[in-house]
C-alpha atoms as a PDB file:
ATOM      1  CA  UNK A   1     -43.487 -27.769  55.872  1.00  0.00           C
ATOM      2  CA  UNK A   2     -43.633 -24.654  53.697  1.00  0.00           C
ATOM      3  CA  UNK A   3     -46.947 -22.550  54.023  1.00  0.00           C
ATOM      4  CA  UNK A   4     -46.008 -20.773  50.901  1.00  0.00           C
ATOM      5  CA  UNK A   5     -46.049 -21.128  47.165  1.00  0.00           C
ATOM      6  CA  UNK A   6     -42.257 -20.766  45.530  1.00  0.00           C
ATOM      7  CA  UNK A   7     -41.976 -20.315  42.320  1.00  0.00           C
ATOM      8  CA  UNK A   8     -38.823 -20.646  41.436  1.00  0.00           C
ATOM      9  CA  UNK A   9     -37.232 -19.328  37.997  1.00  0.00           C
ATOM     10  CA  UNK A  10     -36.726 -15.544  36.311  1.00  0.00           C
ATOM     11  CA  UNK A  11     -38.867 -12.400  35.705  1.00  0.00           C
ATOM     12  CA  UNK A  12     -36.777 -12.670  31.991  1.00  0.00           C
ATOM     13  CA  UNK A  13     -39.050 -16.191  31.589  1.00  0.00           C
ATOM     14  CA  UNK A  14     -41.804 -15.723  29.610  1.00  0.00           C
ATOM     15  CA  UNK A  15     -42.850 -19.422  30.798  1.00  0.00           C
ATOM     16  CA  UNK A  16     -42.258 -17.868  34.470  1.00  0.00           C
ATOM     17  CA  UNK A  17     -44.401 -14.944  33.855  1.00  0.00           C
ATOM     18  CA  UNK A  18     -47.447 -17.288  32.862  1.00  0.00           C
ATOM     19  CA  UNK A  19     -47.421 -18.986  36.178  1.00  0.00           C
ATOM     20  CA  UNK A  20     -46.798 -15.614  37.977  1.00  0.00           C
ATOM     21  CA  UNK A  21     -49.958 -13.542  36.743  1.00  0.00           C
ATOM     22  CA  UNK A  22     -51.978 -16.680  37.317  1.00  0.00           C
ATOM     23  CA  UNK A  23     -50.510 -16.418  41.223  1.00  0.00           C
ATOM     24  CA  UNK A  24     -51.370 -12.881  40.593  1.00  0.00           C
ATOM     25  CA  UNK A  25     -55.084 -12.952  39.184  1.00  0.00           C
ATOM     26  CA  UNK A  26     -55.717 -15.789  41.784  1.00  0.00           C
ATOM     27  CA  UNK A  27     -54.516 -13.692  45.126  1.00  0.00           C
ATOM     28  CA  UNK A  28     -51.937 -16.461  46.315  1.00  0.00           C
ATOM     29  CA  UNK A  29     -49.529 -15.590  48.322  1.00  0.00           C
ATOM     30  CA  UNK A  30     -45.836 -16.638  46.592  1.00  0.00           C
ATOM     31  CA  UNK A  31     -42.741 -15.939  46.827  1.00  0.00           C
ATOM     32  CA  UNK A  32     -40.353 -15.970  44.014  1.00  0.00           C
ATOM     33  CA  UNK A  33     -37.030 -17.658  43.765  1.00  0.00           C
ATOM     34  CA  UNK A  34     -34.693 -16.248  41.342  1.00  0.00           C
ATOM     35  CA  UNK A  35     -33.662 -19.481  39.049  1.00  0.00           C
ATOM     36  CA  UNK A  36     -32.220 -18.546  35.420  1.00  0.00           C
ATOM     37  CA  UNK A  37     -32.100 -21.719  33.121  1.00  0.00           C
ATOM     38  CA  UNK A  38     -28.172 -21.812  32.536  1.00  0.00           C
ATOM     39  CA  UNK A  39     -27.496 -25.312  34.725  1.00  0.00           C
ATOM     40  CA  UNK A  40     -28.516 -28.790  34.465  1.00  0.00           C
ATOM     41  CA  UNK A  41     -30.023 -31.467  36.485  1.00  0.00           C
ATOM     42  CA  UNK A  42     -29.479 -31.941  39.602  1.00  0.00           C
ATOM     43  CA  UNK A  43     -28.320 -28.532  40.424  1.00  0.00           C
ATOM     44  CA  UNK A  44     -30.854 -26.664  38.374  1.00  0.00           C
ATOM     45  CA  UNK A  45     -33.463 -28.500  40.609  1.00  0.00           C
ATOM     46  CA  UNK A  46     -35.138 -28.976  37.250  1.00  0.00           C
ATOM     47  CA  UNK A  47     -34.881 -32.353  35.807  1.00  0.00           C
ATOM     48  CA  UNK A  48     -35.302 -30.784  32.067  1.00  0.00           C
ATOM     49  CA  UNK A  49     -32.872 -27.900  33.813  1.00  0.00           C
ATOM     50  CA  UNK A  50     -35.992 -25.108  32.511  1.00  0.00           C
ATOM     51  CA  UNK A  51     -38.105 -22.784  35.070  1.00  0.00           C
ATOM     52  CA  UNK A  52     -40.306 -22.267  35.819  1.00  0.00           C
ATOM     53  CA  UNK A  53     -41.008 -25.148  38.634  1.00  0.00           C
ATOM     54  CA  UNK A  54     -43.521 -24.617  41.852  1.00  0.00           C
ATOM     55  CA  UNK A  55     -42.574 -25.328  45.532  1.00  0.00           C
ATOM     56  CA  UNK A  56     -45.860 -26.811  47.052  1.00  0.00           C
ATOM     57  CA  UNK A  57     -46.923 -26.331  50.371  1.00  0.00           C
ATOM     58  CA  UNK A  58     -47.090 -30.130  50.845  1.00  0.00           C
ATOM     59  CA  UNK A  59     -43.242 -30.115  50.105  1.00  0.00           C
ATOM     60  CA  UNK A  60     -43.761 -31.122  46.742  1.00  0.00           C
ATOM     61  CA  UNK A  61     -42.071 -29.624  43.317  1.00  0.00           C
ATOM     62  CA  UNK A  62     -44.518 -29.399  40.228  1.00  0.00           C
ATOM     63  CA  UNK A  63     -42.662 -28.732  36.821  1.00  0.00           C
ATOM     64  CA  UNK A  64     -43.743 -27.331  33.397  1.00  0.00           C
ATOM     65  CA  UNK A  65     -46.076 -24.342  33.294  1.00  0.00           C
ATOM     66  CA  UNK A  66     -48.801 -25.827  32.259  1.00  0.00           C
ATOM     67  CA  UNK A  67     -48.937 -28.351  34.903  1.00  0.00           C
ATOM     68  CA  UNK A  68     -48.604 -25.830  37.739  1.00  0.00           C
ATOM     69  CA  UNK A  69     -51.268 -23.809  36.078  1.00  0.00           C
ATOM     70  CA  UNK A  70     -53.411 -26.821  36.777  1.00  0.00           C
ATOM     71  CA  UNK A  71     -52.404 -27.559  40.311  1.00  0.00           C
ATOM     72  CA  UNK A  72     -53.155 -24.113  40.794  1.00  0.00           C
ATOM     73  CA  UNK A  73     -56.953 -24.644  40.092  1.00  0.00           C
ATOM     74  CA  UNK A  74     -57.260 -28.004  41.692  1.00  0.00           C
ATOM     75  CA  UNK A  75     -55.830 -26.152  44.749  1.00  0.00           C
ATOM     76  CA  UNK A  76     -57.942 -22.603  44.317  1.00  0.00           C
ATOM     77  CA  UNK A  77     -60.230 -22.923  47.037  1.00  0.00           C
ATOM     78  CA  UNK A  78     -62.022 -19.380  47.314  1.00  0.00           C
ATOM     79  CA  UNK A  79     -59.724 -17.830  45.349  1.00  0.00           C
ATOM     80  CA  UNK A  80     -61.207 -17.262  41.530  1.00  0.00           C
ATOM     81  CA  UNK A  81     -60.555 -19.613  38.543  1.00  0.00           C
ATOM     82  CA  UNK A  82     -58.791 -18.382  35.556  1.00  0.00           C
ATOM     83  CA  UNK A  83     -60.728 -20.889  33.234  1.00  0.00           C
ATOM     84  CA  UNK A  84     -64.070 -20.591  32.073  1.00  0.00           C
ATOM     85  CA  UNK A  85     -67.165 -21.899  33.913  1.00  0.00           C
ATOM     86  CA  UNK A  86     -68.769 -24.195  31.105  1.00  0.00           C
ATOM     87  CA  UNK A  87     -66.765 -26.979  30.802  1.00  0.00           C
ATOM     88  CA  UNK A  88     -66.361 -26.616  26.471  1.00  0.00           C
ATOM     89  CA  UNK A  89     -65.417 -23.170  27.010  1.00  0.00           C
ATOM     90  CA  UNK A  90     -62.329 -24.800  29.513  1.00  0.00           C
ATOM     91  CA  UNK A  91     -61.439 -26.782  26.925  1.00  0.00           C
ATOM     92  CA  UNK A  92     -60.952 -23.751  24.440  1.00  0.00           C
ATOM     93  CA  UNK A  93     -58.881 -22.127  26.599  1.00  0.00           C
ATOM     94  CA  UNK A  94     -56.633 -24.563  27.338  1.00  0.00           C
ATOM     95  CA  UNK A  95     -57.019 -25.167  23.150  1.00  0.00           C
ATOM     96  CA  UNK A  96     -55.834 -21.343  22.530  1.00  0.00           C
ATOM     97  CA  UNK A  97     -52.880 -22.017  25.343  1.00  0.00           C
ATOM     98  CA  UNK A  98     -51.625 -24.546  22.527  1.00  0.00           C
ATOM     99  CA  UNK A  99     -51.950 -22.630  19.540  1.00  0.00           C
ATOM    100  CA  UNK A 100     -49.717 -19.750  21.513  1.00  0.00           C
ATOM    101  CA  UNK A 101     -47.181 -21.734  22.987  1.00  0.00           C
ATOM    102  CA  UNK A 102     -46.818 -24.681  20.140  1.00  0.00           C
ATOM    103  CA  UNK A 103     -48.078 -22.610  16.530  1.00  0.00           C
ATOM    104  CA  UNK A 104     -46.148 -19.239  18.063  1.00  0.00           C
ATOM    105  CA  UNK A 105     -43.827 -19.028  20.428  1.00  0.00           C
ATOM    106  CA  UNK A 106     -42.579 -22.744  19.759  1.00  0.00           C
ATOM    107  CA  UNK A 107     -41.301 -21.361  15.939  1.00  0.00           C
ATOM    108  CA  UNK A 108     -40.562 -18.024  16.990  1.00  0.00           C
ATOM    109  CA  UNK A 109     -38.335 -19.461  20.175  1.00  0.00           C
ATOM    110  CA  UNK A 110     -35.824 -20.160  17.143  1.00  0.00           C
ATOM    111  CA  UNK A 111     -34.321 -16.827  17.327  1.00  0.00           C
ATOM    112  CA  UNK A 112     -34.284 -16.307  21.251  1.00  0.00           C
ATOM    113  CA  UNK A 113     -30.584 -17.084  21.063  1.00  0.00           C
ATOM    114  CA  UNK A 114     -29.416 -14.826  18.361  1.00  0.00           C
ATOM    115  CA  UNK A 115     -32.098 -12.101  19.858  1.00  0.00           C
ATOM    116  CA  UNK A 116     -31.443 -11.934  23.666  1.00  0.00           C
ATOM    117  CA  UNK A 117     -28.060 -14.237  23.838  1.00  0.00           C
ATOM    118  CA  UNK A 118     -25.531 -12.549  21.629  1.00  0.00           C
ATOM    119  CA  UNK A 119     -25.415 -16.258  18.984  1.00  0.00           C
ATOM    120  CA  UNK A 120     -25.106 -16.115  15.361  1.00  0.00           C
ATOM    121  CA  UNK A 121     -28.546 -16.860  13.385  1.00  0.00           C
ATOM    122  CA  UNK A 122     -28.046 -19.859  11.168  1.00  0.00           C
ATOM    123  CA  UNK A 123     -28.812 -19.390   7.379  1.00  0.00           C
ATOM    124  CA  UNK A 124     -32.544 -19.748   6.687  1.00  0.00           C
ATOM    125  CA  UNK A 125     -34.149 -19.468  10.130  1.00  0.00           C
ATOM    126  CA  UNK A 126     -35.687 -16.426   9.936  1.00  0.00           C
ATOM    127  CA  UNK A 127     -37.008 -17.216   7.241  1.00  0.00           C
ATOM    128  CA  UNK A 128     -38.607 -20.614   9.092  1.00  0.00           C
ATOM    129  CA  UNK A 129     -39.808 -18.323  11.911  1.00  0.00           C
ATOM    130  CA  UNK A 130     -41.740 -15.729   9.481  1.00  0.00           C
ATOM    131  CA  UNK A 131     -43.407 -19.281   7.871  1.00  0.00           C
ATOM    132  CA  UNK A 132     -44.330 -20.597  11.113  1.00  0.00           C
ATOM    133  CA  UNK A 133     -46.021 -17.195  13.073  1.00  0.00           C
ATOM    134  CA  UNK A 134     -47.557 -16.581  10.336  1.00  0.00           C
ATOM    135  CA  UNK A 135     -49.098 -20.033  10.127  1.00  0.00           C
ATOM    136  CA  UNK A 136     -49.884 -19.907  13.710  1.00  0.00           C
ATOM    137  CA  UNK A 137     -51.343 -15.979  13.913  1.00  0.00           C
ATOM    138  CA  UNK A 138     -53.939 -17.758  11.258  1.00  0.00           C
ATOM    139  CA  UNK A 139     -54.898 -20.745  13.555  1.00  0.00           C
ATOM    140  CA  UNK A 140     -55.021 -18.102  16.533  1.00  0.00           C
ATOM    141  CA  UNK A 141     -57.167 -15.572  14.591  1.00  0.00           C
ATOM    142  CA  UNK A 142     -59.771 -18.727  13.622  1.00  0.00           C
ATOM    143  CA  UNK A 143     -60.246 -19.422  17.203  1.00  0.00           C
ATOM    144  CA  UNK A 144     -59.593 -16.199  19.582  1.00  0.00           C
ATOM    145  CA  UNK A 145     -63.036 -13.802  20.459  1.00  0.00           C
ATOM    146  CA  UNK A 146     -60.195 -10.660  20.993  1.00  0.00           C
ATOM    147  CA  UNK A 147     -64.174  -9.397  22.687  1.00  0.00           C
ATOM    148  CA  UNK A 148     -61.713  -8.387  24.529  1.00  0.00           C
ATOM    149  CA  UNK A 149     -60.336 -11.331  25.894  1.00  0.00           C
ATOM    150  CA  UNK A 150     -59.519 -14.142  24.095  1.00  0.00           C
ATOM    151  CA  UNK A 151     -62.308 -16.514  25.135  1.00  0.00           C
ATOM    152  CA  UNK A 152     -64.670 -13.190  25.140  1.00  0.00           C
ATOM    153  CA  UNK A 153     -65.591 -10.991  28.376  1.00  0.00           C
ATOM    154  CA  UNK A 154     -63.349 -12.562  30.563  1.00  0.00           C
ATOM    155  CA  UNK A 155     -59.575 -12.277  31.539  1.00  0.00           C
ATOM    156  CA  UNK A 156     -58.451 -16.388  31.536  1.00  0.00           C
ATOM    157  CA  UNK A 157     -55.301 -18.733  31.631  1.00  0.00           C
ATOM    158  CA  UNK A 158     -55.159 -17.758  27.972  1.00  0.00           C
ATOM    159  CA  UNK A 159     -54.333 -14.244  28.402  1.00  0.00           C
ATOM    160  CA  UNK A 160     -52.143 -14.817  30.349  1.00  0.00           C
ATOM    161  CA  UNK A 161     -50.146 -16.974  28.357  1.00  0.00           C
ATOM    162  CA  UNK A 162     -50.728 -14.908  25.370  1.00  0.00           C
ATOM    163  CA  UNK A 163     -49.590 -11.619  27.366  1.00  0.00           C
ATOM    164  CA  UNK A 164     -45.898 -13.591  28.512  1.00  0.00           C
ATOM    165  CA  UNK A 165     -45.484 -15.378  24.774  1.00  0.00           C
ATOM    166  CA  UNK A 166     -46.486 -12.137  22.693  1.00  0.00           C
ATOM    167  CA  UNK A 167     -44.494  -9.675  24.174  1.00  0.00           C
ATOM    168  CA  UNK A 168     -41.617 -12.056  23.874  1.00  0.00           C
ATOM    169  CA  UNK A 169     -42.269 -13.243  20.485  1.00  0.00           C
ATOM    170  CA  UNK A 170     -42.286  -9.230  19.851  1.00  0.00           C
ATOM    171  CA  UNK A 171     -38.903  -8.973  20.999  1.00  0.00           C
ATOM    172  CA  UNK A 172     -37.575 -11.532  18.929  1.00  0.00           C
ATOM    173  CA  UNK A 173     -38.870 -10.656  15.488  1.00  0.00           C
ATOM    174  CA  UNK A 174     -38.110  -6.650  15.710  1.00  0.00           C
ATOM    175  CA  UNK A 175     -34.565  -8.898  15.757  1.00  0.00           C
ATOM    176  CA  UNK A 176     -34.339  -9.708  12.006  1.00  0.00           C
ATOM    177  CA  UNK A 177     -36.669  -6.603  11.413  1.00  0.00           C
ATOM    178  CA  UNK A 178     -40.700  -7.788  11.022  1.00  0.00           C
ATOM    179  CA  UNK A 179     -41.689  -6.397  14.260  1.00  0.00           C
ATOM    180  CA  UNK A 180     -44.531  -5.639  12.452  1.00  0.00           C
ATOM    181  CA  UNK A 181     -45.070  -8.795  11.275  1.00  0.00           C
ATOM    182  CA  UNK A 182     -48.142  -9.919  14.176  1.00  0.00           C
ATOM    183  CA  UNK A 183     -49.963  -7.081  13.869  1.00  0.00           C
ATOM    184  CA  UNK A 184     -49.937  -6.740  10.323  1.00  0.00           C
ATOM    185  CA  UNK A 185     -51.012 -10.717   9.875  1.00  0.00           C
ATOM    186  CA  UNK A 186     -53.977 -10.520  12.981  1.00  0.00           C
ATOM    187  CA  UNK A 187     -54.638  -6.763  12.699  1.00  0.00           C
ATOM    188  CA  UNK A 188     -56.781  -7.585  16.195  1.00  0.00           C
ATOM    189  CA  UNK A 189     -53.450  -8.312  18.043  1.00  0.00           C
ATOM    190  CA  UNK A 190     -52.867  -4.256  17.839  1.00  0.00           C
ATOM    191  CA  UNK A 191     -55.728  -3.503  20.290  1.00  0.00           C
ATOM    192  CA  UNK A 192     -56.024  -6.735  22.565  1.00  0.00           C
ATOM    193  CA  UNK A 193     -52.033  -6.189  23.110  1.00  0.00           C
ATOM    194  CA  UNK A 194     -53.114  -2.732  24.816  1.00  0.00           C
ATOM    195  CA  UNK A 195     -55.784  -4.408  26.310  1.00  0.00           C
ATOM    196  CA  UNK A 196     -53.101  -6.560  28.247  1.00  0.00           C
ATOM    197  CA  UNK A 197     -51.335  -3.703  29.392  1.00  0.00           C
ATOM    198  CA  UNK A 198     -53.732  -2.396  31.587  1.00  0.00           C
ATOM    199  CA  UNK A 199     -54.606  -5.354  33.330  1.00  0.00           C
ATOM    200  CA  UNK A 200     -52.381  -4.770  36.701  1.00  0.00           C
ATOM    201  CA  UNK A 201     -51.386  -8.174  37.198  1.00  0.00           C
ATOM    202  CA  UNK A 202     -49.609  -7.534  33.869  1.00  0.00           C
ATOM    203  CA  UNK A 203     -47.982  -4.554  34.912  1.00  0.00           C
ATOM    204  CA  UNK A 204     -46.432  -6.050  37.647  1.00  0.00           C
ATOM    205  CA  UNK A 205     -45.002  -8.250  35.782  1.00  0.00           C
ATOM    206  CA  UNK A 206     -44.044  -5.940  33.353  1.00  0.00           C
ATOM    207  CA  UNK A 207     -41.579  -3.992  36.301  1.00  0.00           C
ATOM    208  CA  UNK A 208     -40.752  -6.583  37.851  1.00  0.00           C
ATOM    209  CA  UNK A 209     -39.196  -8.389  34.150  1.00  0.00           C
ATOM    210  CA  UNK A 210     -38.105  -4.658  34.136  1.00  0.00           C
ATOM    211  CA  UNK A 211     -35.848  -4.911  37.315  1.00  0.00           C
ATOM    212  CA  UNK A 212     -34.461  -8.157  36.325  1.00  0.00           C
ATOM    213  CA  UNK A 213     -32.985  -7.089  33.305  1.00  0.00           C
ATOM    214  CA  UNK A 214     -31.396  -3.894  34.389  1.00  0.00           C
ATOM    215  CA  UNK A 215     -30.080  -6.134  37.270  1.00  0.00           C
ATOM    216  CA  UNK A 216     -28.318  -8.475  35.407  1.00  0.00           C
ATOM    217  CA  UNK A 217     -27.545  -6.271  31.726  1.00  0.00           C
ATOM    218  CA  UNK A 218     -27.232  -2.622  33.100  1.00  0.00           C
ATOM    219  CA  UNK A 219     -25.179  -2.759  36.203  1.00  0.00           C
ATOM    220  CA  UNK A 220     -21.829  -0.162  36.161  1.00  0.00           C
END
């Protein structure tokens, strides 16, 4: 039986890089298995053929971020929780986790193919994806503290997500040219993004996403 947490996917996966700061913030020891999302069940060892999925040390696989995130507080022990203590203030964490990943990065994943895959962008998609982040910055400015965190003093789940979705969101829109477009909709995002970048579990993921793409875009 493994003693060790896997996590198996790619430093490129902003899904991946969720579950890895948690791992992080939370002091487990992990090791990473590099997994990119190209094949399909059963030789992905994904049966939606997506990473990230965890390698438990019971010998069990857990799959979809958010469900490792939880086994990863059921399974704590000592080491700190990423939600907060009162049990409401949980709940709006794992709220804010939904407005990032279903009223942002869900509308905004529209162009990941054209941005970071080399595909053509269909006719009228960018203009869905200004729509929807703009909708979604709205819902995540009526609920987020930015105090500095998102649910206030502390660093949760929620930053983390928000940290791996952002940055990738980011990415995408400087694509068909509103790279602006976040911080001009939730002028907050400007400073809470810096916040994120000097939180070291962060930069570590930051290299390490780093690494992986000069390993697999920049070689020769």
């Amino acid at each position: 039986m493994s003693q060790t947490l896997r996590l198996y996917g790619t430093p490129l996966s902003n899904y991946h890089n969720k579950v890895k700061i948690a791992l992080i913030e939370q002091n487990r020891p992990f090791e990473e298995v590099l997994v990119r999302p190209a094949d399909q069940w059963p030789k992905s060892g994904s049966p939606t053929g997506k990473v990230p999925y965890l390698e438990t040390p019971e010998g069990g696989f857990i799959y979809e971020s958010q469900a490792i995130i939880e086994y990863l507080e059921e399974t704590r022990g000592d080491a700190p929780s990423l939600y907060p203590a009162d049990a409401c203030e949980r709940a709006w964490c794992r709220e804010l986790i939904q407005y990032l990943e279903l009223y942002l990065e869900l509308p905004v994943r529209q162009l990941y193919a054209a941005a970071f895959w080399g595909a053509t962008l269909e006719l009228g998609v960018a203009e869905r994806v200004l729509q929807g982040a703009r909708r979604g910055l709205q819902f995540l400015e009526r609920r987020a503290k930015f105090s500095p965190w998102l649910c206030g003093e502390t660093f949760t789940h929620a930053d983390a997500a928000a940290w791996a979705h952002l940055s990738t969101m980011q990415r995408a829109l400087q694509f068909i040219d509103a790279g602006t477009l976040m911080a001009d909709t939730l002028p907050a995002l400007a400073n809470y993004l810096k916040q994120l970048d000097t939180q070291p579990s962060i930069q570590r993921a930051k290299e390490d996403m780093r690494a992986e793409f000069r390993q697999r875009f920049e070689k020769g």
